[in-house]
Protein backbone atom coordinates (compact mmCIF):
# COMPACT_ATOMS: atom_id res chain seq x y z
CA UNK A 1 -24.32 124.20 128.87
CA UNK A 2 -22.61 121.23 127.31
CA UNK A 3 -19.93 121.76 124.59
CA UNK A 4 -21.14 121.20 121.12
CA UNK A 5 -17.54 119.96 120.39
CA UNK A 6 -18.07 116.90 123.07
CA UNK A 7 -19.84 114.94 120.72
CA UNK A 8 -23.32 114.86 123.20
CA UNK A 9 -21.48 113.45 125.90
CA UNK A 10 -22.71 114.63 129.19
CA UNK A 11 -20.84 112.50 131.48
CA UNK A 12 -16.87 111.89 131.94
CA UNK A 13 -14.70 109.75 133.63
CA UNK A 14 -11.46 111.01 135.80
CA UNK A 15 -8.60 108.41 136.64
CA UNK A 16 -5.58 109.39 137.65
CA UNK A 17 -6.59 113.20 137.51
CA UNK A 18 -6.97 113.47 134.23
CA UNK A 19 -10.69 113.84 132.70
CA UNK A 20 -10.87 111.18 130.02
CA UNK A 21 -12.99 113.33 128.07
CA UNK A 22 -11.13 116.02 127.25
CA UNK A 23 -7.61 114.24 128.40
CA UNK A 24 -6.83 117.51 130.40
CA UNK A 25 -5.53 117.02 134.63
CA UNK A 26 -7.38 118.37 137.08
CA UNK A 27 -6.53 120.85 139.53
CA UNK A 28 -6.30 119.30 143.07
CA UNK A 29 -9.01 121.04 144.27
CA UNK A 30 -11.32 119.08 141.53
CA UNK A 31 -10.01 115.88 142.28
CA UNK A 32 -10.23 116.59 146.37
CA UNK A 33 -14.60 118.14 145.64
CA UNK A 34 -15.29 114.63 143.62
CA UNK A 35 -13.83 112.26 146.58
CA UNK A 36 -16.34 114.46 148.95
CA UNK A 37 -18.82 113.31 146.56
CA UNK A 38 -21.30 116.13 147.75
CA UNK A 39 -21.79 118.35 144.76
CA UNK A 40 -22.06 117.92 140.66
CA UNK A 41 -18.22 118.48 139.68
CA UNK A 42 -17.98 119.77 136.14
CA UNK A 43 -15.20 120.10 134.11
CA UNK A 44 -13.46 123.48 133.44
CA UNK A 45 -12.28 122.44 130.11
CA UNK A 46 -14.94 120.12 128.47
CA UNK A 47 -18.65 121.20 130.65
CA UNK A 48 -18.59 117.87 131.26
CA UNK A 49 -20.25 116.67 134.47
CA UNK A 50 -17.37 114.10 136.26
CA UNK A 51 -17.09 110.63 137.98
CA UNK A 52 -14.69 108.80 139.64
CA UNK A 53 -13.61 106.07 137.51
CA UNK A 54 -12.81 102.78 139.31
């Protein structure tokens, strides 16, 4: 379930370990599951579902 405070986004970028929308870093074990690229990684803090930005 998506938070009602992130304005309908459902998507959110991470660069440099940090998702960009909620601004908070992610723990190493996040960051290592989205370079797998094998499973829907979603935030902790935000319910956001997350990308690799570029």
């Amino acid at each position: 379930m998506l938070n009602k405070k992130a304005d309908h986004k459902a998507l959110a970028a991470v660069k440099a370990g940090v998702c960009k929308g909620c601004q908070m870093r992610l723990p190493t074990v996040t960051i290592d599951q989205l370079h797998k690229g094998t499973d829907l990684i979603i935030c902790e803090n935000c319910s956001r579902i997350l990308y690799l930005e570029d």
